[in-house]
Protein backbone atom coordinates (compact mmCIF):
# COMPACT_ATOMS: atom_id res chain seq x y z
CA UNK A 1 80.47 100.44 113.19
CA UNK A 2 83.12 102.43 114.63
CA UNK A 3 82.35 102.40 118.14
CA UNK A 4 81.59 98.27 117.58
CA UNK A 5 85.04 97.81 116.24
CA UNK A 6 86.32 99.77 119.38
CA UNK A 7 84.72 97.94 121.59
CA UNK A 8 85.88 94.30 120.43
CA UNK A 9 89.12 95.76 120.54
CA UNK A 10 89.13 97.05 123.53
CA UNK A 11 87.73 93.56 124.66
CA UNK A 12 90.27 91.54 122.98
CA UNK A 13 92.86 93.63 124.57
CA UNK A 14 91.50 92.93 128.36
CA UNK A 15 90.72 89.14 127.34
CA UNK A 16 93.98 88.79 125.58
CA UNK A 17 95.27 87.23 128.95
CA UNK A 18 92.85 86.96 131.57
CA UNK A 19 94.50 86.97 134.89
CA UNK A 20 92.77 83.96 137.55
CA UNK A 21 92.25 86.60 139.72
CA UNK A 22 93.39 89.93 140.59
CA UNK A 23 93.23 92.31 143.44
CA UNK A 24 90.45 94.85 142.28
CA UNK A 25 87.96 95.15 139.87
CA UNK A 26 85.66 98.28 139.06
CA UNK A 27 82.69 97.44 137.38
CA UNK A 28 80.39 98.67 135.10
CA UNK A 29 80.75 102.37 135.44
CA UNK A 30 81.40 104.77 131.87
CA UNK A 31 85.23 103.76 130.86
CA UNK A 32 87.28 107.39 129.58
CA UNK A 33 90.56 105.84 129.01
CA UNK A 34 92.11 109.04 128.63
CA UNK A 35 92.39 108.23 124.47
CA UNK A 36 89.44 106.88 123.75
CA UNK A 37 85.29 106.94 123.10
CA UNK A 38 83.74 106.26 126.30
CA UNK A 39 82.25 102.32 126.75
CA UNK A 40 80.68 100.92 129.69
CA UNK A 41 82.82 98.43 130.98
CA UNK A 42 85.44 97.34 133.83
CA UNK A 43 88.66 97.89 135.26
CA UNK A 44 90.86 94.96 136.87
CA UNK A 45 93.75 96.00 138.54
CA UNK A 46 96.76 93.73 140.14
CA UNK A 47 99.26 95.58 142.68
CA UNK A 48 100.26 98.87 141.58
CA UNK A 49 98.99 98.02 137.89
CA UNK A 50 95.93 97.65 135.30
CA UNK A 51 95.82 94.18 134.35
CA UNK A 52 92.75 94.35 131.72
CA UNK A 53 90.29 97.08 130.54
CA UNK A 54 87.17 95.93 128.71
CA UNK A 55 83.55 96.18 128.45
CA UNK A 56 82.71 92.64 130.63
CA UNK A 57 85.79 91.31 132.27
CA UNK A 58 85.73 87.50 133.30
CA UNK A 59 87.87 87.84 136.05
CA UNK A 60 87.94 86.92 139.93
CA UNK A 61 88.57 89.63 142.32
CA UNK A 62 89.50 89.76 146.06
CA UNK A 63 86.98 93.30 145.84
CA UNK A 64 84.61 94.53 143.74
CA UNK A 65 83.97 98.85 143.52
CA UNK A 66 80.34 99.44 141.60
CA UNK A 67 81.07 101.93 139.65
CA UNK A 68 77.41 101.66 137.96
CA UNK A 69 76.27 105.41 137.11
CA UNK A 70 79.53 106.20 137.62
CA UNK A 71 82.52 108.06 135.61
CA UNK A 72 85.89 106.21 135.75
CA UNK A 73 88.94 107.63 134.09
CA UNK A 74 92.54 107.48 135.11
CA UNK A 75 94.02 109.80 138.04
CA UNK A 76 94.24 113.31 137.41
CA UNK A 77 97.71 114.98 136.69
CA UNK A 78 98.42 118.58 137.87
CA UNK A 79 101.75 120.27 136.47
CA UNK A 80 101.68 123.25 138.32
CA UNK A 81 101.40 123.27 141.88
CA UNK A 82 103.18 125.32 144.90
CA UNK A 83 102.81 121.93 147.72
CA UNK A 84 106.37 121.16 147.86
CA UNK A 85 106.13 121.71 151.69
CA UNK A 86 103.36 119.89 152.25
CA UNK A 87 104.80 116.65 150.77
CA UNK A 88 107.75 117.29 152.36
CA UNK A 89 105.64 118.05 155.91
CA UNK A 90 106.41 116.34 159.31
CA UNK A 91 102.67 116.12 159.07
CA UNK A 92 101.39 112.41 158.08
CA UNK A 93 97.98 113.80 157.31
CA UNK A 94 99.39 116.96 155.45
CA UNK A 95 101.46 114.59 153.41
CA UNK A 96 98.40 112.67 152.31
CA UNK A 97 97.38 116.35 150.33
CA UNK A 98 93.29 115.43 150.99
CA UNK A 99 92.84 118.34 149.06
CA UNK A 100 93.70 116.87 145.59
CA UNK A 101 92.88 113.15 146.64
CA UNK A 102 89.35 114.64 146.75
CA UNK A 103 89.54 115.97 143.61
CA UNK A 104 90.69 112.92 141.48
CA UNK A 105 94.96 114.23 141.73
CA UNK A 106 96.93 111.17 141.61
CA UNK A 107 99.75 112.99 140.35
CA UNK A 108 101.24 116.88 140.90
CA UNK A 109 104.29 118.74 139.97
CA UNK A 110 106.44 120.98 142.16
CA UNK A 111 109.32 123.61 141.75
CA UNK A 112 106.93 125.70 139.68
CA UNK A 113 107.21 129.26 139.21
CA UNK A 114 111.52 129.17 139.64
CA UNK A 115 110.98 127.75 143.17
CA UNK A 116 111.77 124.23 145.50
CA UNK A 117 115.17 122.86 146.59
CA UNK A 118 117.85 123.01 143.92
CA UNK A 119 118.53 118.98 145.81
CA UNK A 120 116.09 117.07 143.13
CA UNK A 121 117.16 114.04 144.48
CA UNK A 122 116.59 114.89 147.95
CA UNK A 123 112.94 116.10 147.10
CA UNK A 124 112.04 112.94 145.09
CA UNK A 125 113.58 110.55 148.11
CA UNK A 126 111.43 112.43 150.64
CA UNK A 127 109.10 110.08 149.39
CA UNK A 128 110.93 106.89 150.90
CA UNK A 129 111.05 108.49 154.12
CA UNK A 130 108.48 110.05 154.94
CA UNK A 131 105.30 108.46 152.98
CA UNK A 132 102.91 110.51 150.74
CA UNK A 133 99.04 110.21 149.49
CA UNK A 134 99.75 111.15 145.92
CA UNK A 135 102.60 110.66 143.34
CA UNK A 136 104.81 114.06 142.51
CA UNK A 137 107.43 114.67 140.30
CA UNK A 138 109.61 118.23 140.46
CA UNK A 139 111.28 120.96 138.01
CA UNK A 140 114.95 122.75 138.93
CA UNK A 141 113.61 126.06 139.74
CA UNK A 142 115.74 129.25 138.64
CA UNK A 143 114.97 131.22 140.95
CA UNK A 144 116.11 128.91 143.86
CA UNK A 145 119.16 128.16 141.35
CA UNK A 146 119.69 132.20 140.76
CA UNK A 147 119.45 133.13 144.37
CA UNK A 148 121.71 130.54 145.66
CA UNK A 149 124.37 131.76 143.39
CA UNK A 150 123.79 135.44 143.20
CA UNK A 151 121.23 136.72 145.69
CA UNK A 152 118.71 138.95 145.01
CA UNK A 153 120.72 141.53 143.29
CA UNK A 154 119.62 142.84 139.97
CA UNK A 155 122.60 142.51 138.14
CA UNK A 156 123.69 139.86 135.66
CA UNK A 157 126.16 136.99 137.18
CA UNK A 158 129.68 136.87 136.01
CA UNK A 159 130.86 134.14 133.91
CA UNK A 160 132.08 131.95 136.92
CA UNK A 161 128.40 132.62 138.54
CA UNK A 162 127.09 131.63 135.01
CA UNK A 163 129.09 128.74 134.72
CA UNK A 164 128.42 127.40 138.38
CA UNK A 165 124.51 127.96 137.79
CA UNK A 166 124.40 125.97 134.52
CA UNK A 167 126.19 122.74 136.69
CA UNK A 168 123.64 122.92 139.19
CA UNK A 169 120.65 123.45 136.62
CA UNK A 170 122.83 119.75 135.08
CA UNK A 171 123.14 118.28 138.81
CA UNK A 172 119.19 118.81 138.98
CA UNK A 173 117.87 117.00 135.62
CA UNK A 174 120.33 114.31 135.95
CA UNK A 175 118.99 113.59 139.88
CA UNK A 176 115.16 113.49 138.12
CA UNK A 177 114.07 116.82 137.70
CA UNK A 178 111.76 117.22 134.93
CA UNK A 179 113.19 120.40 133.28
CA UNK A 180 113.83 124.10 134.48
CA UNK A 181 110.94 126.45 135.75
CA UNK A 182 110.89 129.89 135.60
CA UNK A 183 109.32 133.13 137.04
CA UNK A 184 110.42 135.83 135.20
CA UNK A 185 107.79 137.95 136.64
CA UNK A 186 109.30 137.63 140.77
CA UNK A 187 112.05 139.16 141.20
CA UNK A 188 114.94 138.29 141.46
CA UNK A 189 114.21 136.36 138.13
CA UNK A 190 112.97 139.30 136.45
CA UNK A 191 116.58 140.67 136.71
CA UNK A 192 117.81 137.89 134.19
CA UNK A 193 117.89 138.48 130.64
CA UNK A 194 116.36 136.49 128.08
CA UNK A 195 120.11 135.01 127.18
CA UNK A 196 120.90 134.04 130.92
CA UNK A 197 117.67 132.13 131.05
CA UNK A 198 118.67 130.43 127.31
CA UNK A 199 122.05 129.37 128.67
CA UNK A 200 120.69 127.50 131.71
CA UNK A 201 117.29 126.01 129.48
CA UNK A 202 120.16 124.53 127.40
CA UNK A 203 121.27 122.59 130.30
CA UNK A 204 117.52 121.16 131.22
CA UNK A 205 117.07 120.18 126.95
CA UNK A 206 120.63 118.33 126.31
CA UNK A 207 119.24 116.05 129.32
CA UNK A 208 115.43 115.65 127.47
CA UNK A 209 113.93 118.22 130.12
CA UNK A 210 111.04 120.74 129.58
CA UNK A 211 111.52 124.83 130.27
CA UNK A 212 108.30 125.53 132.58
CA UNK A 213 107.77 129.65 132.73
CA UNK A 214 105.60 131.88 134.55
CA UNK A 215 106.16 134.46 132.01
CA UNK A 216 107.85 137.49 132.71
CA UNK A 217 104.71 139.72 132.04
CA UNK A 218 101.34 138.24 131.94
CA UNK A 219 99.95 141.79 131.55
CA UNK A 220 101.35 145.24 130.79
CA UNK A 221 103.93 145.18 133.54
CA UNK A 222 107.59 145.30 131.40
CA UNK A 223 107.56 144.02 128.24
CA UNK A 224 103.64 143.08 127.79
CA UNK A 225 102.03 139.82 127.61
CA UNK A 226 102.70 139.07 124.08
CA UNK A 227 106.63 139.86 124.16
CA UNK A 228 106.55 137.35 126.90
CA UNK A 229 105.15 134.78 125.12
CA UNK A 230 107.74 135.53 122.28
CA UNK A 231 110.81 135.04 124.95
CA UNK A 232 109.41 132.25 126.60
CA UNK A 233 109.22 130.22 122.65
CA UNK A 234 112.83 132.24 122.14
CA UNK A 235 114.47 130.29 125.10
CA UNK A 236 113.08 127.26 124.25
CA UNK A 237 113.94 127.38 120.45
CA UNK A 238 117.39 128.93 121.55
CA UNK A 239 117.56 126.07 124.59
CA UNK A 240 116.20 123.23 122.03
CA UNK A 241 113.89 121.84 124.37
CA UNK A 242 110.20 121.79 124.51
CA UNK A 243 108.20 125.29 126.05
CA UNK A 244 105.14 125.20 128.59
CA UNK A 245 103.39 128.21 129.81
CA UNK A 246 102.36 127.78 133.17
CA UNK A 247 98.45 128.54 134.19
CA UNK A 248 98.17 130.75 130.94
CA UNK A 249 96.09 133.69 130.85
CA UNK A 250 95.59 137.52 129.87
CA UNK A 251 96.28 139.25 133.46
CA UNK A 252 94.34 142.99 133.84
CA UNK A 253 92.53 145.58 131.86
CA UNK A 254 95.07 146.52 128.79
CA UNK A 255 95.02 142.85 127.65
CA UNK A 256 91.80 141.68 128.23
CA UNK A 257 90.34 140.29 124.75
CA UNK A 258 94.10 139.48 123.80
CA UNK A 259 93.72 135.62 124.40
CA UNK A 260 92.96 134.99 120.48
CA UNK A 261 96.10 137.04 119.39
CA UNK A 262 98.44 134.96 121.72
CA UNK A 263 96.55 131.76 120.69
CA UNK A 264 97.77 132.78 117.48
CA UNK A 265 101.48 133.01 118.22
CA UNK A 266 101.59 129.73 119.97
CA UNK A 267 100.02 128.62 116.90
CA UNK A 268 102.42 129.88 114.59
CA UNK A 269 105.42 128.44 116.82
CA UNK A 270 103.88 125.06 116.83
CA UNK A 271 103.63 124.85 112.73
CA UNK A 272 107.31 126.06 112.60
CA UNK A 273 107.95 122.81 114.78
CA UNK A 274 108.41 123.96 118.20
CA UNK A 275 106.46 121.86 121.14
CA UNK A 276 104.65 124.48 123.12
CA UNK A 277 101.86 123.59 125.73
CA UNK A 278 100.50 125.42 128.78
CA UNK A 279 98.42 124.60 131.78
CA UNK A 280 95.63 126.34 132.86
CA UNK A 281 93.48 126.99 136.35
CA UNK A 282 89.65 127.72 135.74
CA UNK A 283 89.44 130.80 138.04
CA UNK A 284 88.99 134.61 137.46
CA UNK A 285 91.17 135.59 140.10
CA UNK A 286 94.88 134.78 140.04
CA UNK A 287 96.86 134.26 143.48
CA UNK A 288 100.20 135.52 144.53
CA UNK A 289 101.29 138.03 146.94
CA UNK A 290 100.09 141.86 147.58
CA UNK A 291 103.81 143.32 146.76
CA UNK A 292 103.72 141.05 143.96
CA UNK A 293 101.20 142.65 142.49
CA UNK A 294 101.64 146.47 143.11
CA UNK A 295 105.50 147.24 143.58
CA UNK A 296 107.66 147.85 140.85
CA UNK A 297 110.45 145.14 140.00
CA UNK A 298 113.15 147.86 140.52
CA UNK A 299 111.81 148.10 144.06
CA UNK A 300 112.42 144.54 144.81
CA UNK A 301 116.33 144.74 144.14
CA UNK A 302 118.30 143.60 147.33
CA UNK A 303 115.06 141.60 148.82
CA UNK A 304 112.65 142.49 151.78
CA UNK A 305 114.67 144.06 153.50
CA UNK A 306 115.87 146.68 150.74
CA UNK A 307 111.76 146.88 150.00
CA UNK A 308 111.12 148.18 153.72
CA UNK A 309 114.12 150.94 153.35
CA UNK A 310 112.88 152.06 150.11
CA UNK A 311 108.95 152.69 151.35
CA UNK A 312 110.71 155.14 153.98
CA UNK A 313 112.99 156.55 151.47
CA UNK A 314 112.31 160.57 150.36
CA UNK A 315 113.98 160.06 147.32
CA UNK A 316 112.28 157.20 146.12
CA UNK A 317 108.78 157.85 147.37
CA UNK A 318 107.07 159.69 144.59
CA UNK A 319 108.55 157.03 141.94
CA UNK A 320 107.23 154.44 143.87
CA UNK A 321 103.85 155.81 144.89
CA UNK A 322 103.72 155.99 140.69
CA UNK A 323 104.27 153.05 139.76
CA UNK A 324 101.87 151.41 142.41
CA UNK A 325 99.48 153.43 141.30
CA UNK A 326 99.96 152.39 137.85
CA UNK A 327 100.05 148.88 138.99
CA UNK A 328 96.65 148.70 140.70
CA UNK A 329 95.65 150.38 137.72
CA UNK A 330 96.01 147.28 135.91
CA UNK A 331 94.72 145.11 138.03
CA UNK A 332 91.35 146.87 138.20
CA UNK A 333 91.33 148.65 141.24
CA UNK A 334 91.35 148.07 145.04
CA UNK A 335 88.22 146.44 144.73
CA UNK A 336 90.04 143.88 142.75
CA UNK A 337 92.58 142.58 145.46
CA UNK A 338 91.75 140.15 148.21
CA UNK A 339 93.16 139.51 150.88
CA UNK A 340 93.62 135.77 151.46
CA UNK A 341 95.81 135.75 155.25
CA UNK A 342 97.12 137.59 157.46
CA UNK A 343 95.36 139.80 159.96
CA UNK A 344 93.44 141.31 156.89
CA UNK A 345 91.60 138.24 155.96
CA UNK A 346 88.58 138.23 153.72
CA UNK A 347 89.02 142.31 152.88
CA UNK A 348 89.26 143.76 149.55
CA UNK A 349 91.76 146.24 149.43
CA UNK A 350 89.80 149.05 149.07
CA UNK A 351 87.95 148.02 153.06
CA UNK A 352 91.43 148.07 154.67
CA UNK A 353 92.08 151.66 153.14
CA UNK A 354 88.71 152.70 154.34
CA UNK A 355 89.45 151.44 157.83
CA UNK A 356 93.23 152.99 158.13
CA UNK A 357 91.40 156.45 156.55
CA UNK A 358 94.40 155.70 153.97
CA UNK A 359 93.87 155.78 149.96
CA UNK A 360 94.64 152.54 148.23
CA UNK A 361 98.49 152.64 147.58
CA UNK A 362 98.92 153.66 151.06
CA UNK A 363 96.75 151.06 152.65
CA UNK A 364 98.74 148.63 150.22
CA UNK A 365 102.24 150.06 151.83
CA UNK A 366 100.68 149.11 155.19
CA UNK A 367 99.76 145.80 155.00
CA UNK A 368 102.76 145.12 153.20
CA UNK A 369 105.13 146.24 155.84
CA UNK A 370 103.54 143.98 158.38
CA UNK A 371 103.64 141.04 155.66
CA UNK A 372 104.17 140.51 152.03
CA UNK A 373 100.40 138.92 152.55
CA UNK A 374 98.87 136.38 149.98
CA UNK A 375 95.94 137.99 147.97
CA UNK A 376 93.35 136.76 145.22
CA UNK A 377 93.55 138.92 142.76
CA UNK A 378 90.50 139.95 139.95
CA UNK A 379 91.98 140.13 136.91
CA UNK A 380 90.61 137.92 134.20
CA UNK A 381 87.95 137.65 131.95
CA UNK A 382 85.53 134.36 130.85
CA UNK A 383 85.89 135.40 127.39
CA UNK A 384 89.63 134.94 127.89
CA UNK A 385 89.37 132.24 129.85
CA UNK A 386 87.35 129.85 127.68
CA UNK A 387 88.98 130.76 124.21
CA UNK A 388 92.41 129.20 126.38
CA UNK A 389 90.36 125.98 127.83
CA UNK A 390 89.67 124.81 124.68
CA UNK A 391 93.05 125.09 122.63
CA UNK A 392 93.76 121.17 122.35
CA UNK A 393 97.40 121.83 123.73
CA UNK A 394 95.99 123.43 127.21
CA UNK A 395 95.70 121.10 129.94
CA UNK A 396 93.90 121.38 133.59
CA UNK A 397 96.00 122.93 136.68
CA UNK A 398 95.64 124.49 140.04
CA UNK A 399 98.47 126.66 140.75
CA UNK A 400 97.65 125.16 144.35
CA UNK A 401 98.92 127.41 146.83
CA UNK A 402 97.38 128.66 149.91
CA UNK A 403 93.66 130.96 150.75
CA UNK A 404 93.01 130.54 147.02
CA UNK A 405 90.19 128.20 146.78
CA UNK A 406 92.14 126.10 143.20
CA UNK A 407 93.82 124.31 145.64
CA UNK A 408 91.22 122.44 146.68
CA UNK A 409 88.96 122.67 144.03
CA UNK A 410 90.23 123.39 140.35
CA UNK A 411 89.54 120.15 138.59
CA UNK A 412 86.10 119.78 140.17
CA UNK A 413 85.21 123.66 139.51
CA UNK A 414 86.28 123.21 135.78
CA UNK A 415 84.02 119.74 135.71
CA UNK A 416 80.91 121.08 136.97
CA UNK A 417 81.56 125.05 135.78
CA UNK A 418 82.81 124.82 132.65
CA UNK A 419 82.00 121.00 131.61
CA UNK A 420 78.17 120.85 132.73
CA UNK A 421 77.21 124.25 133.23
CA UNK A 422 78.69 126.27 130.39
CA UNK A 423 79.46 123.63 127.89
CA UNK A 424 82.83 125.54 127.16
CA UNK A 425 84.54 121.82 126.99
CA UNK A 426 83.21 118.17 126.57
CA UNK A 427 83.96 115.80 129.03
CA UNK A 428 86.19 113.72 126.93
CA UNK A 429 88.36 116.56 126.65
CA UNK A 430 88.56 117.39 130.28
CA UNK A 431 89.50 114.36 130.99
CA UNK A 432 91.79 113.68 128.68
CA UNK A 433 93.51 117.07 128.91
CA UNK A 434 93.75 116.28 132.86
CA UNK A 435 95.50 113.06 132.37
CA UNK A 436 96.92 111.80 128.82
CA UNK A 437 97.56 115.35 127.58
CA UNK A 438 100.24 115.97 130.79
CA UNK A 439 101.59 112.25 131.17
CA UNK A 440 102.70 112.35 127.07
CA UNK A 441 104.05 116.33 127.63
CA UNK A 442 106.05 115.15 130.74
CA UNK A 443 106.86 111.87 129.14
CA UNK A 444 104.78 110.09 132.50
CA UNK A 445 105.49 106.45 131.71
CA UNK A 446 102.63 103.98 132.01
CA UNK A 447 100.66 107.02 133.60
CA UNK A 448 97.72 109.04 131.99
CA UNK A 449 95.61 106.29 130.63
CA UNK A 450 93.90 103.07 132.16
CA UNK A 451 95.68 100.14 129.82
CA UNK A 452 96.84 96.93 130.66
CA UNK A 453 100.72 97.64 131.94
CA UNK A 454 99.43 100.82 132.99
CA UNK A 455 100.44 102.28 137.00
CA UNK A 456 96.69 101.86 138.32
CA UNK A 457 96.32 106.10 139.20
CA UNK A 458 92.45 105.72 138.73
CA UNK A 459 89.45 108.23 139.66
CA UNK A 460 86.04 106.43 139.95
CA UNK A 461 83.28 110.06 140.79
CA UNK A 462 79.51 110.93 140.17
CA UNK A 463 78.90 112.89 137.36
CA UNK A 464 75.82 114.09 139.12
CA UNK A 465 77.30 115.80 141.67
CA UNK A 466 81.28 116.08 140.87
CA UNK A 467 81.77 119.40 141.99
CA UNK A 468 83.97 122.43 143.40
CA UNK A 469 83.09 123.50 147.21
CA UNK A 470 86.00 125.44 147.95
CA UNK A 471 85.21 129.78 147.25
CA UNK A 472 87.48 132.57 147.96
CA UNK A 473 85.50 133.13 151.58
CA UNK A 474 85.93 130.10 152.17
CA UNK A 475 88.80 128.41 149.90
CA UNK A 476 89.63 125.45 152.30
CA UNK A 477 86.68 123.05 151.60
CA UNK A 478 87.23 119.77 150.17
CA UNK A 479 85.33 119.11 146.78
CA UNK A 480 82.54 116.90 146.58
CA UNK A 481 81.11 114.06 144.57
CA UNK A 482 85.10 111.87 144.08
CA UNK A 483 83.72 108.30 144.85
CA UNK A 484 87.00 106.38 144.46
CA UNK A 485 90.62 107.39 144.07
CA UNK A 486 93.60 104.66 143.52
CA UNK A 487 97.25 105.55 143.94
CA UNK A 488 99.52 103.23 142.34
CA UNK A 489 96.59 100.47 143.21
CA UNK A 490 95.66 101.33 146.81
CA UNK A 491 92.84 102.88 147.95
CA UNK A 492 93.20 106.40 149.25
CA UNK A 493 89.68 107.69 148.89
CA UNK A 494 87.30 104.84 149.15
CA UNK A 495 83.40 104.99 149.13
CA UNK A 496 84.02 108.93 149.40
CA UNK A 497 85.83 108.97 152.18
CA UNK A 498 89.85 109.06 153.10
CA UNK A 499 91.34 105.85 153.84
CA UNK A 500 94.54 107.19 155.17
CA UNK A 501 96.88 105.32 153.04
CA UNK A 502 100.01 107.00 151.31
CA UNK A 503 101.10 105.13 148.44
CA UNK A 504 102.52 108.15 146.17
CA UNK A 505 105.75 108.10 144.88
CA UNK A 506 108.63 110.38 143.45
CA UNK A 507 108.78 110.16 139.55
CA UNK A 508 111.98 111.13 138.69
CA UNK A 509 112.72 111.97 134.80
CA UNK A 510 114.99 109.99 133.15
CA UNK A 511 117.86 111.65 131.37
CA UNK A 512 118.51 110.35 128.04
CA UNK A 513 121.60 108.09 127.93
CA UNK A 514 125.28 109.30 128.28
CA UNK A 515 124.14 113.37 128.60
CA UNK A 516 124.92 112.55 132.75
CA UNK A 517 128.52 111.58 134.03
């Protein structure tokens, strides 16, 4: 009776004014709407909007999509993502981002991780000049915003320095931004302290904006993976504004098993009232950068250039060797680093030291000083990794940034992998934590959901044969199975192919009323 009363509704709600015609219809494929039980039913769509959903439409249409056998659902939001170049690229096809268009991404976020231009407006007006394939919106990073103002020094900023950072984290939410993102693990984030951090967050929540972290330990580094998660829900209770963990996850071998425990603190946050979410990529292996990984924080004081003196410096050497040793440690060995670019492409760590007739640390000291190289590093259990996926307040994300296959295939991998295959999540809940969960986080008007009045960002793809391509040999193939894609009512992939068109947009966030002057 339940699913009868939904469906009249649903019909009454597409019939309630039936348009004469409209532009586009998509018919008869299975309907997610991103809050409801699945129907069978249509999708009309007129311009850049959804004009009726229901089970039969009676409607005219200037083109008809089949969707029969088919899953439709609305366009896929990613809110963590590292392709803030590529949107802004001089590149016309690199600006359409195929990579996500074949995936079902109508939507990404950028300035992730601390990073992007401190200029939100500039970012979000790229857009207008130079055209995109999918819609973005972008965070003030702190990292961009520390740097700027201090360097890479580890030392904390005078009250002038504190002062000026706090107008520019302000500048950046009222030109759109969507809150403040953090790194706390990069330096030279990781030489703030948990109050500098509050101070600026404050900014971001008096304008309605979200604080975004890449904790400052997502493993046994500093302070430990839980104590992280306790300073990232201290800034946000301290900053009054909402908390989201970005691509959440217990990094190395002295936390593995810990997901439960730090399930459990979220938990306990979100019955004292706090809003706490997090984003999450289905992969083992994280991605980031080989001195990332193995040197020390205290190493990275004074930048690259500081980094290099230090790996020649007597004094410094055995501390150094130590701690990288220690660091590997953690991640599980050379075995467990990958080396994603670079002349080293495609070798584990442990290879390249058998090559140079160096052990590990040394081998790691060598690569580095040719290039702070990209790697993909092993560090992550499935055990951990499905007790996350299925916390209701855990949406889908890539992390998207280059020779890491989750750029071009995390929603599809988490579809067929842990959807079809493994069962760890229904369908219903992928979906809906790829699209309605992020749109209501982010406050994404009229986005996340097909309903009439809705921004038509829809994904029309075979649940047959919806899947990942993309591996870490070979982490540049496009995912397979995405039939249709719809940006703001065009066409970008059509019949499974590319269509060329750029019809994304910059969403800017809009500050609540009278916090900008």
């Amino acid at each position: 009776m339940k699913r009868i009363a939904l469906l009249l509704a649903v019909a009454m709600l597409g019939a309630a004014a039936p348009p004469e015609r409209v532009d586009l219809i998509i018919r008869g494929g299975t309907i997610y709407t991103g809050s409801d039980a699945p129907f069978v039913g249509d999708v009309a769509v007129s311009g850049d909007r959804i004009r009726a959903v229901g089970p039969s439409l009676s409607v005219q249409a200037n083109r008809v999509v089949d969707a029969r056998g088919m899953i439709v659902a609305p366009g896929f939001i990613d809110p963590h993502t590292h392709l803030g170049e590529q949107l802004a690229d001089a590149d016309a096809r690199t600006r359409l981002i195929p990579a996500f268009l074949m995936q079902g991404v109508t939507t990404a976020f950028i300035g992730n991780d601390g990073g992007g231009d401190p200029d939100v407006a500039s970012v979000l007006g790229s857009a207008q000049r130079r055209p995109v394939g999918i819609n973005y919106a972008a965070y003030v990073g702190f990292g961009s915003v520390r740097r700027a103002v201090i360097g890479d020094a580890d030392r904390a900023p005078t009250a002038n320095e504190l002062a000026r950072m706090r107008q520019m984290v302000a500048t950046g939410m009222c030109q759109g931004a969507l809150g403040l993102s953090t790194g706390l693990f990069y330096a030279p984030q990781s030489f703030a302290t948990t109050e500098e951090v509050a101070e600026l967050a404050e900014e971001a929540g008096t304008r309605g904006g979200v604080y975004d972290s890449h904790l400052r330990d997502e493993s046994s580094y500093s302070i430990g993976l839980a104590a992280a998660v306790d300073e990232a829900i201290t800034i946000g209770r301290e900053g009054r504004l909402p908390v989201h963990i970005a691509h959440i996850k217990a990094l190395g071998v002295d936390v593995h098993g810990q997901a439960p425990a730090i399930i459990a603190r979220i938990e306990a946050a979100r019955r004292a009232g706090q809003q706490i979410t997090a984003d999450q990529y289905p992969w083992s292996a994280s991605g980031t950068s080989l001195a990332a990984s193995l040197v020390p924080r205290w190493a990275h004081d004074g930048g690259r250039p500081a980094l290099l003196r230090r790996f020649d410096d007597p004094s410094v050497a055995e501390r150094l060797r130590t701690d990288m040793t220690e660091n590997l440690r953690r991640r599980g060995g050379a075995e467990s680093l990958l080396i994603t670019e670079g002349q080293y492409r495609g070798q584990r760590l442990s290879q390249i030291a058998q090559t140079l007739g160096l052990d590990p640390v040394a081998a790691a000291i060598a690569v580095i000083r040719i290039d702070d190289t990209s790697v993909a590093s092993f560090n992550q259990t499935e055990e951990d990794i499905a007790v996350f996926m299925r916390q209701p307040w855990v949406m889908t994300g890539s992390d998207a940034s280059g020779g890491h296959p989750r750029a071009y295939g995390s929603f599809a991998r988490k579809y067929a992998e842990y959807v079809r295959r493994r069962n760890v999540i229904s369908l219903r809940d992928f979906i809906e934590h790829s699209t309605a969960l992020p749109a209501d986080t982010f406050q994404l008007t009229d986005r996340g959901r097909l309903r009439p009045g809705a921004f038509a960002d829809i994904v029309v793809f075979d649940p047959e044969t919806y899947a990942a391509r993309s591996t870490y040999e070979e982490p540049t193939l496009l995912a397979a199975g995405m039939r249709t894609v719809l940006i703001n009512g065009v066409p970008a992939v059509d019949n499974g192919e590319l269509t060329g068109a750029a019809a994304g947009r910059g969403l800017a966030h809009a500050p609540p009323a009278g916090t900008c002057r």
